[in-house]
PDB file of N, CA and C in Angstrom:
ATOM      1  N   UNK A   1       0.536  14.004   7.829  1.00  0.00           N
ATOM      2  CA  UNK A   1       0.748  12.709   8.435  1.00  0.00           C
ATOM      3  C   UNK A   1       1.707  12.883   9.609  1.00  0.00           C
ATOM      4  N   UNK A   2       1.744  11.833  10.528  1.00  0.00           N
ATOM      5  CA  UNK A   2       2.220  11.940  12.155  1.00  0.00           C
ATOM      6  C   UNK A   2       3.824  11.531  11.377  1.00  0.00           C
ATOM      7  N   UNK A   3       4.649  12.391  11.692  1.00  0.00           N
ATOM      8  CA  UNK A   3       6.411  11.621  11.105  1.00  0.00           C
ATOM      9  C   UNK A   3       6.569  10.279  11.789  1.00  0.00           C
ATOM     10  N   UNK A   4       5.555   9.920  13.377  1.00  0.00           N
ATOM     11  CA  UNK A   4       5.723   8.263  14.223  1.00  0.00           C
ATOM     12  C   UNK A   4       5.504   7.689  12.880  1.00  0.00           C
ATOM     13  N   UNK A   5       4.081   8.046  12.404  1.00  0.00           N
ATOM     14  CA  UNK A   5       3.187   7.142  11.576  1.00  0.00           C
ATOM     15  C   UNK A   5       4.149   6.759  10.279  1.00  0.00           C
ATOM     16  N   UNK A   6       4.665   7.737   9.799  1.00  0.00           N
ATOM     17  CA  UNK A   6       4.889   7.704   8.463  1.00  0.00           C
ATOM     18  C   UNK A   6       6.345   6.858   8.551  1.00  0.00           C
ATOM     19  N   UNK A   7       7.264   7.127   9.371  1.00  0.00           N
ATOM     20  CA  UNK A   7       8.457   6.034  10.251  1.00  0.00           C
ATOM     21  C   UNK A   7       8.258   4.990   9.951  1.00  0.00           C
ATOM     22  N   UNK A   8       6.918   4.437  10.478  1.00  0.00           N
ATOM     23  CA  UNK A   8       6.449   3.042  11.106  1.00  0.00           C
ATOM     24  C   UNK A   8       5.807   2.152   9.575  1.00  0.00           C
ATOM     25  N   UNK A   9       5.014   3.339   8.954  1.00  0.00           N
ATOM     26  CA  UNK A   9       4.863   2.968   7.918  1.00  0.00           C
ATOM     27  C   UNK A   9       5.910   2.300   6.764  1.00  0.00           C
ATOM     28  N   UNK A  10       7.022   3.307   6.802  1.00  0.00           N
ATOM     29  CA  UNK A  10       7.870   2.976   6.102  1.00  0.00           C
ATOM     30  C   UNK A  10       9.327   2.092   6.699  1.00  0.00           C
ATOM     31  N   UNK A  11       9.092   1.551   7.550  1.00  0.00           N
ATOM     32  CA  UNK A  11       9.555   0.298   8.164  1.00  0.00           C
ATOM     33  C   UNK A  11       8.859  -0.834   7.981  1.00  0.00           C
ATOM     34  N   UNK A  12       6.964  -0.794   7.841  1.00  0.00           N
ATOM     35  CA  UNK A  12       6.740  -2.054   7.319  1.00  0.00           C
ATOM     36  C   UNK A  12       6.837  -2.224   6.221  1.00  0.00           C
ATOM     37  N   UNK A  13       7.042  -1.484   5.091  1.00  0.00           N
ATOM     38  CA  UNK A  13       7.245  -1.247   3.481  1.00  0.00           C
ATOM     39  C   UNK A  13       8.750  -2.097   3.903  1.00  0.00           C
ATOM     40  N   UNK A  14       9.691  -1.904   4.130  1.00  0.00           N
ATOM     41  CA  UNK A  14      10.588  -2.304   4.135  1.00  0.00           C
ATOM     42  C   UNK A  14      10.869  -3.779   4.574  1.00  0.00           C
ATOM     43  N   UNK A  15      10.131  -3.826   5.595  1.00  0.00           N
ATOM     44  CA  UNK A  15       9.982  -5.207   6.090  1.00  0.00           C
ATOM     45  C   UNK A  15       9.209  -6.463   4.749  1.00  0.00           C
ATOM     46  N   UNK A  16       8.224  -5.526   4.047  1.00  0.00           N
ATOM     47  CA  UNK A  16       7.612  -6.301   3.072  1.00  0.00           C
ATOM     48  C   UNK A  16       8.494  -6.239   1.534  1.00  0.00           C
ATOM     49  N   UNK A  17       9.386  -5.073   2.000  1.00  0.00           N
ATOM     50  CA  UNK A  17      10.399  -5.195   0.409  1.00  0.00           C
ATOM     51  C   UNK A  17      11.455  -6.638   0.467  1.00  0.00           C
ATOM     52  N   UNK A  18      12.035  -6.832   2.028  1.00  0.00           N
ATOM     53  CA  UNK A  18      13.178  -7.826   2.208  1.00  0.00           C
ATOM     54  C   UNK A  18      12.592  -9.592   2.070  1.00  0.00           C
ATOM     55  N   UNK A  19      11.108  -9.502   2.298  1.00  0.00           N
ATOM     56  CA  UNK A  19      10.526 -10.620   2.440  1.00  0.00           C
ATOM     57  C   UNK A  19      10.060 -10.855   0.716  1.00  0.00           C
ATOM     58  N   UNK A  20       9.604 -10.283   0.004  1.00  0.00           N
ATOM     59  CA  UNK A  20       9.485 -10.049  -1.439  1.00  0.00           C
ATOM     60  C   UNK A  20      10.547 -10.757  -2.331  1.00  0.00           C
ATOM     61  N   UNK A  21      11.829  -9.571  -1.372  1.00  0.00           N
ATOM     62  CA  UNK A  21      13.524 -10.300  -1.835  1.00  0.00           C
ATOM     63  C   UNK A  21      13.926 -11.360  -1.819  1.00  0.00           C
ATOM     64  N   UNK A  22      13.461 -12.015  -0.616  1.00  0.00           N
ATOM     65  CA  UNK A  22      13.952 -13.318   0.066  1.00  0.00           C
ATOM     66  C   UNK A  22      13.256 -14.664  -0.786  1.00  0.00           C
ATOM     67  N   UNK A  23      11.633 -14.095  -1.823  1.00  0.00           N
ATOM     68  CA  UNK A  23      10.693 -15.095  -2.662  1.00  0.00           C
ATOM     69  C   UNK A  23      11.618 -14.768  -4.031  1.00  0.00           C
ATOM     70  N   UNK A  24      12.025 -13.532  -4.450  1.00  0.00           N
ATOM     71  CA  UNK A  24      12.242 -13.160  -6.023  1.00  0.00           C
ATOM     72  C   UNK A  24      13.584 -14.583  -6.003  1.00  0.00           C
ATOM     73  N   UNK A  25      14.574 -14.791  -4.944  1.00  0.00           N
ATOM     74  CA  UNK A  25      15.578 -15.537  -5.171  1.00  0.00           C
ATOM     75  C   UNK A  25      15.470 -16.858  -4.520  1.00  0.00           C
ATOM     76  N   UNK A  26      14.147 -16.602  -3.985  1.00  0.00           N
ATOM     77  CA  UNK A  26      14.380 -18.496  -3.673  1.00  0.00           C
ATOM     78  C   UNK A  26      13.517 -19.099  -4.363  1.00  0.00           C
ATOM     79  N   UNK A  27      12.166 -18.495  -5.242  1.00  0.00           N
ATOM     80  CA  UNK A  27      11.014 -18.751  -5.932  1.00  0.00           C
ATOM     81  C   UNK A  27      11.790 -20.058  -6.807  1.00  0.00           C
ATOM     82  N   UNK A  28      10.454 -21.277  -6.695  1.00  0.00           N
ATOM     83  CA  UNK A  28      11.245 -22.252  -7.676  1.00  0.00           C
ATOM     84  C   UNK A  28      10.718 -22.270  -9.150  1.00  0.00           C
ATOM     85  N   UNK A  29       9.904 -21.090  -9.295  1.00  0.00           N
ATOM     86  CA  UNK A  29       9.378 -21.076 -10.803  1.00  0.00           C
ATOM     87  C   UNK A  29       9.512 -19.495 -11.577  1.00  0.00           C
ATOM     88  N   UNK A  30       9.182 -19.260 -12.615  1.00  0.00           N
ATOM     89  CA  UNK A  30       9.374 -18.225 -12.999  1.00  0.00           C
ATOM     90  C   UNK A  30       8.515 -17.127 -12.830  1.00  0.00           C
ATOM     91  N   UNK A  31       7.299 -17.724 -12.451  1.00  0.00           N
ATOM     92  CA  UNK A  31       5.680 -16.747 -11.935  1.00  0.00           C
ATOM     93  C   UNK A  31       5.849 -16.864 -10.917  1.00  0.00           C
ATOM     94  N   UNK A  32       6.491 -17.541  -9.657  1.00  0.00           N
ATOM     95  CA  UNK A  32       7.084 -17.123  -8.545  1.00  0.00           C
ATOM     96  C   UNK A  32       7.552 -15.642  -8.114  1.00  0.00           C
ATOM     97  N   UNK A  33       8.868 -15.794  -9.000  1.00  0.00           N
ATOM     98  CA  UNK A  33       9.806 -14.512  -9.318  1.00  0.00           C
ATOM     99  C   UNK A  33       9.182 -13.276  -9.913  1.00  0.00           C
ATOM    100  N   UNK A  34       8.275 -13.510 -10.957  1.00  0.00           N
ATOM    101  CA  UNK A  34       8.059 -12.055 -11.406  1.00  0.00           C
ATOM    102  C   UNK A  34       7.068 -11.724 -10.540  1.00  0.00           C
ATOM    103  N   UNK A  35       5.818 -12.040  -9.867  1.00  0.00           N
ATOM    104  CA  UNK A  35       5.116 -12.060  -8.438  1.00  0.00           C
ATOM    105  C   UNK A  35       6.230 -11.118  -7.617  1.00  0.00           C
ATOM    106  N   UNK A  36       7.125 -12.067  -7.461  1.00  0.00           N
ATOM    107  CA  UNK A  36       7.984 -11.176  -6.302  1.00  0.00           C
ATOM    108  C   UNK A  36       8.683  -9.697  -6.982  1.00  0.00           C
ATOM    109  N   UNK A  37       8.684  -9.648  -8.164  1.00  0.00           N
ATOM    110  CA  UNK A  37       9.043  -8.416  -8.698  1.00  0.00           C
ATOM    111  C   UNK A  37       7.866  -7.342  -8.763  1.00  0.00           C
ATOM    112  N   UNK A  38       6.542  -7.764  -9.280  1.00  0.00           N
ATOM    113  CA  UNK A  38       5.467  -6.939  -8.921  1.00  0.00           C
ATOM    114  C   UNK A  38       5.602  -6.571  -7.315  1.00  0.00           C
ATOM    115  N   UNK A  39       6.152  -7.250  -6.709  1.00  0.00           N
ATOM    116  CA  UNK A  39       6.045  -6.743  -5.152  1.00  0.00           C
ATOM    117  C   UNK A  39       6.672  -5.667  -4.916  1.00  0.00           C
ATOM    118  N   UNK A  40       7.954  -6.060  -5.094  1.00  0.00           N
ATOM    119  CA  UNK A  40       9.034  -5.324  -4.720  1.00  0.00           C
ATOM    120  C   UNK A  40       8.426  -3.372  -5.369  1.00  0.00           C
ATOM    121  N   UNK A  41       8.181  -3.565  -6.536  1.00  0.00           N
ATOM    122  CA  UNK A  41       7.664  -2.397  -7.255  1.00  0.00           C
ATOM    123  C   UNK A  41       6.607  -2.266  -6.907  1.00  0.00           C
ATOM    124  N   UNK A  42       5.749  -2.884  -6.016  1.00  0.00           N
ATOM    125  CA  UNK A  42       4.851  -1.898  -5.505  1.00  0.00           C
ATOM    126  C   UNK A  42       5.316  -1.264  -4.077  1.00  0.00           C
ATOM    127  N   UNK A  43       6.019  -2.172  -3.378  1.00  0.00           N
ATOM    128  CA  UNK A  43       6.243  -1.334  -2.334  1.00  0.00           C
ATOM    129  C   UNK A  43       7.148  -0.355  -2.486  1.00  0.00           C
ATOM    130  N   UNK A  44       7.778  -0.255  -3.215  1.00  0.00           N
ATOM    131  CA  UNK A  44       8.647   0.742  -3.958  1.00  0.00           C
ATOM    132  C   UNK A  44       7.747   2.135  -4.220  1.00  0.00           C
ATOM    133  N   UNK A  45       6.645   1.714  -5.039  1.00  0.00           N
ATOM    134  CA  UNK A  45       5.560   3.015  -5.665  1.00  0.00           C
ATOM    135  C   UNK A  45       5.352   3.282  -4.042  1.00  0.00           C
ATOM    136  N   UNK A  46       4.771   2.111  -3.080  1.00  0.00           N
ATOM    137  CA  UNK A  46       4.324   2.837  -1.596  1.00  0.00           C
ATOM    138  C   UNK A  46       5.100   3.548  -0.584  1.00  0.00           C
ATOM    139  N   UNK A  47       6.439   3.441  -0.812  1.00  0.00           N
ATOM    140  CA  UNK A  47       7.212   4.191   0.040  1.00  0.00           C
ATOM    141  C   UNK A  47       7.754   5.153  -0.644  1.00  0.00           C
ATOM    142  N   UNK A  48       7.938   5.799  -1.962  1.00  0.00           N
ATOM    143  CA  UNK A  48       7.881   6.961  -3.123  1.00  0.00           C
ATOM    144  C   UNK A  48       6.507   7.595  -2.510  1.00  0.00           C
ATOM    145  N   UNK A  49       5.265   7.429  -2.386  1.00  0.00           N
ATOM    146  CA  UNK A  49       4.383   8.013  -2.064  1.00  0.00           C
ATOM    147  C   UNK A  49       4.112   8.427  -1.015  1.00  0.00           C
ATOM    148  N   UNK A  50       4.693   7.383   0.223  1.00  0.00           N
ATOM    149  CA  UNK A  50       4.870   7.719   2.038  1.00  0.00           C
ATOM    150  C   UNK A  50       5.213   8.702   2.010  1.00  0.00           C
ATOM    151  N   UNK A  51       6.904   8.850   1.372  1.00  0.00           N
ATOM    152  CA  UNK A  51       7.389  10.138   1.358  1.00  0.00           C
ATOM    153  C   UNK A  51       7.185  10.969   0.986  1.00  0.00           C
ATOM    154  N   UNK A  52       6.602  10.895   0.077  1.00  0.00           N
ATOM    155  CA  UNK A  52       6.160  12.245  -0.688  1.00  0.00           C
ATOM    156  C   UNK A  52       4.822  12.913   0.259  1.00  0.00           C
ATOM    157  N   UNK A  53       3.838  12.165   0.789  1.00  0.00           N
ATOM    158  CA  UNK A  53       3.129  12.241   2.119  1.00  0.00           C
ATOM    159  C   UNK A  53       4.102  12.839   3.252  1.00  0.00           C
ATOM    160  N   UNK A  54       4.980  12.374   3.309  1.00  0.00           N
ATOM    161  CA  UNK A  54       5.430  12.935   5.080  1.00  0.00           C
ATOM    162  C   UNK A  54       5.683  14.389   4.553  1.00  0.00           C
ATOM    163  N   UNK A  55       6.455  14.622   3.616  1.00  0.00           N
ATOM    164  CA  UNK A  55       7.870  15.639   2.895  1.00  0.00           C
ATOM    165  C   UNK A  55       6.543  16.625   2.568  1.00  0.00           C
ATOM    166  N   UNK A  56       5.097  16.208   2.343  1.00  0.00           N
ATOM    167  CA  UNK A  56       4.008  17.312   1.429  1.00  0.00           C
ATOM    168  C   UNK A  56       4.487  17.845   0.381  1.00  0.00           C
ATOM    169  N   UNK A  57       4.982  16.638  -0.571  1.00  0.00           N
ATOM    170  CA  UNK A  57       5.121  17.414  -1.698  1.00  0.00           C
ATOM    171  C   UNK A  57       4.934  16.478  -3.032  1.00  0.00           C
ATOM    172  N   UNK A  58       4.162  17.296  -4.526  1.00  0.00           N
ATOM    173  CA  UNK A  58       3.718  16.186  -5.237  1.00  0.00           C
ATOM    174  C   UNK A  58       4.702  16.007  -6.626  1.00  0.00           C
ATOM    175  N   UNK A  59       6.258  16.429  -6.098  1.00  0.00           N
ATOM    176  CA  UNK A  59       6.793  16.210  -7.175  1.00  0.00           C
ATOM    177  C   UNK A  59       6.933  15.364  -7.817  1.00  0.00           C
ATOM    178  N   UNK A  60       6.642  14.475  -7.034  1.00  0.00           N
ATOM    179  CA  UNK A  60       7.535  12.916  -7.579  1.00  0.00           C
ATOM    180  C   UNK A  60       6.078  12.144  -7.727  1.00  0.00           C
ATOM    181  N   UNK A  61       4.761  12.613  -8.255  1.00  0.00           N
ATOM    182  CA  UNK A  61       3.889  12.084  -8.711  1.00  0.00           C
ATOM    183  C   UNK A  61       3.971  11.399 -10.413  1.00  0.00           C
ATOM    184  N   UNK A  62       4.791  12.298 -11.197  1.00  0.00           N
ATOM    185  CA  UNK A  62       5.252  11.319 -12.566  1.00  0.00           C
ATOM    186  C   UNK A  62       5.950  10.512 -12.112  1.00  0.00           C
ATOM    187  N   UNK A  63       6.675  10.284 -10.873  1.00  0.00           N
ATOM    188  CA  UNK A  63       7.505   9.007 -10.932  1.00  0.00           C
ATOM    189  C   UNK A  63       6.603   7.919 -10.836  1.00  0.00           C
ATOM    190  N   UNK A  64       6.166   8.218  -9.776  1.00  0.00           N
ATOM    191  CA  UNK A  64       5.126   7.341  -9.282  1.00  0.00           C
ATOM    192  C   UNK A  64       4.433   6.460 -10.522  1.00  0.00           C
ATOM    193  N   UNK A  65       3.696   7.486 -11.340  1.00  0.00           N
ATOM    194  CA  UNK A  65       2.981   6.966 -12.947  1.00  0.00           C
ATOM    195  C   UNK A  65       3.877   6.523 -13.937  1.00  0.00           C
ATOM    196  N   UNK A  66       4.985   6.761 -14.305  1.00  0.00           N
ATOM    197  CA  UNK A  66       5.766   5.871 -14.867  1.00  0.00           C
ATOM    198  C   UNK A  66       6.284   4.918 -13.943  1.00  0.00           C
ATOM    199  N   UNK A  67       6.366   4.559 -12.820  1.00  0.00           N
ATOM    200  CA  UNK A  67       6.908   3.313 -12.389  1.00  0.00           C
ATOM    201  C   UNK A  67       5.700   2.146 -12.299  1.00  0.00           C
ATOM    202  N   UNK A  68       4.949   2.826 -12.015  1.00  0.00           N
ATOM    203  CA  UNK A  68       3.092   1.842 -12.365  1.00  0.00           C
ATOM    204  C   UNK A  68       2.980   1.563 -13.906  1.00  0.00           C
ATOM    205  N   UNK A  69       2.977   2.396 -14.436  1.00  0.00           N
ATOM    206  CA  UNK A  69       2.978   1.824 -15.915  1.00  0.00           C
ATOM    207  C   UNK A  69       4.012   0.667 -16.421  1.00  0.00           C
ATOM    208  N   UNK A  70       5.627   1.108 -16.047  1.00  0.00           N
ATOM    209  CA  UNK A  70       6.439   0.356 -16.398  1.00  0.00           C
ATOM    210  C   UNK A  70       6.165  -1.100 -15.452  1.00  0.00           C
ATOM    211  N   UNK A  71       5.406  -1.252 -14.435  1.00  0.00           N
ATOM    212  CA  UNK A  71       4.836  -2.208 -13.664  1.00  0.00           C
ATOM    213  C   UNK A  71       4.383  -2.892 -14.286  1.00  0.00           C
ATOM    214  N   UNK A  72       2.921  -2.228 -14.953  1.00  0.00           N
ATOM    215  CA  UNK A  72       1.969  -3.004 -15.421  1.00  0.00           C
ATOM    216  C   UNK A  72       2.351  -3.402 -16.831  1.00  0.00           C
ATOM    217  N   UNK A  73       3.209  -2.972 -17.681  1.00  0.00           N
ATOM    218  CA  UNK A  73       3.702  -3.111 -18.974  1.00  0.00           C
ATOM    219  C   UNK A  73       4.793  -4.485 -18.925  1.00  0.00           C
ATOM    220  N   UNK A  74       5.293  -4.908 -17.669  1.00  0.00           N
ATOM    221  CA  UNK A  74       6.353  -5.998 -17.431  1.00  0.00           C
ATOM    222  C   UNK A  74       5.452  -6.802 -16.941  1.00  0.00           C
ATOM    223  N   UNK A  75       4.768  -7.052 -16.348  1.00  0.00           N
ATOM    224  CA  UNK A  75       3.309  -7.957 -15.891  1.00  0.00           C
ATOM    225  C   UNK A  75       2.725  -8.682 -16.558  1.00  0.00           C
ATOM    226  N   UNK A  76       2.051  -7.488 -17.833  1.00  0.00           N
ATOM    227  CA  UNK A  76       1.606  -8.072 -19.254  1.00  0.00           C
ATOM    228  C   UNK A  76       2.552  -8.624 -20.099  1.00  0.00           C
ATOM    229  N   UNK A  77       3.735  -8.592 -20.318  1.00  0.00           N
ATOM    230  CA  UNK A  77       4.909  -9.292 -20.967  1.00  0.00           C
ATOM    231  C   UNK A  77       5.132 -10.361 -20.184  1.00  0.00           C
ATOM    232  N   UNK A  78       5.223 -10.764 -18.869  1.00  0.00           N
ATOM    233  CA  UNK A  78       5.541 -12.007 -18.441  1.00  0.00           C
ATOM    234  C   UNK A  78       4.371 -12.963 -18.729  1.00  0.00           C
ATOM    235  N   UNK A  79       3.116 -12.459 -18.155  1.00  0.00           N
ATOM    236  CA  UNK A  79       1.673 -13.363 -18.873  1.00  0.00           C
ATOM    237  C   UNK A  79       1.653 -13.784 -20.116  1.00  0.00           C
ATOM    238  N   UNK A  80       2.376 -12.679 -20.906  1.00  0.00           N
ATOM    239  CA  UNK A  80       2.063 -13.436 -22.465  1.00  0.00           C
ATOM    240  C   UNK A  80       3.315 -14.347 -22.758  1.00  0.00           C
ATOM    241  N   UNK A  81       4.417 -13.850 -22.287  1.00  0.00           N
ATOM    242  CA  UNK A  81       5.604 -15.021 -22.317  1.00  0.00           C
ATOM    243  C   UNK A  81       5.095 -16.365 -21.710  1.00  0.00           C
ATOM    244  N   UNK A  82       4.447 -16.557 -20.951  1.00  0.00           N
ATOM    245  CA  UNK A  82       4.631 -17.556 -19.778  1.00  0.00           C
ATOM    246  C   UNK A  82       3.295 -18.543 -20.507  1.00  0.00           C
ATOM    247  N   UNK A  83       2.338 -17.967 -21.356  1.00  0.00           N
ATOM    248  CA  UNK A  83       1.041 -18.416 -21.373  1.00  0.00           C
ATOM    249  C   UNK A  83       1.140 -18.895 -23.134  1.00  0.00           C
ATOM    250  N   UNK A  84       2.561 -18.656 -24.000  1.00  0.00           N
ATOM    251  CA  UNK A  84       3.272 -19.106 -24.776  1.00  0.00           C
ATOM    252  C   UNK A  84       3.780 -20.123 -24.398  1.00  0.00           C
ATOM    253  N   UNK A  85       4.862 -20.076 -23.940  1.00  0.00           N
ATOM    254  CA  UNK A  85       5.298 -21.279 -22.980  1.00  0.00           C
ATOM    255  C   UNK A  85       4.471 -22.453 -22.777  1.00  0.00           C
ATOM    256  N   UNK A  86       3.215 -22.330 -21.929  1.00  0.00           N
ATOM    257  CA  UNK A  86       2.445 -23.476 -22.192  1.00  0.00           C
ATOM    258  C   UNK A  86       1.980 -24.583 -22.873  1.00  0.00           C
ATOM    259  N   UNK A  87       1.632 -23.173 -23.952  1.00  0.00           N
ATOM    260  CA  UNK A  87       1.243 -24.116 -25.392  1.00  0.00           C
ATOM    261  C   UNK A  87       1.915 -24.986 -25.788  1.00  0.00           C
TER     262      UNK A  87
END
């Protein structure tokens, strides 16, 4: 990857982590907030992976899979909290 590209890349990751930030604390509901937490953790997994792209290297590929799992494992706990709640 071009180091411009991968820069630029990881300036809009960033730009989309602060805007994420700016919903997790102003969100007026609770599926607001965890929305904005799936965000934040994905752009998180995408700029863990940029780098690991610019740097060519696949160490930090278990991070990557435990931070997706621990993603998708807090996702499914807020749905079933929230869809309790209802009832």
């Amino acid at each position: 990857m071009n180091p411009l590209v991968g820069v630029a890349a990881l300036a809009l990751l960033g730009s989309a982590a602060v805007m994420a930030l700016i919903r997790l604390v102003r969100g007026p509901s609770t599926l607001d907030r965890a929305v904005a937490v799936d965000m934040v953790l994905a752009v998180v997994l995408a700029g863990i992976a940029a780098e690991a792209t610019l740097n060519r290297h696949t160490t930090t590929v278990p991070v990557l899979l435990a931070l997706a799992l621990v993603g998708f494992l807090g996702s499914v706990s807020i749905v079933r909290f929230s869809a309790r709640e209802e009832d």
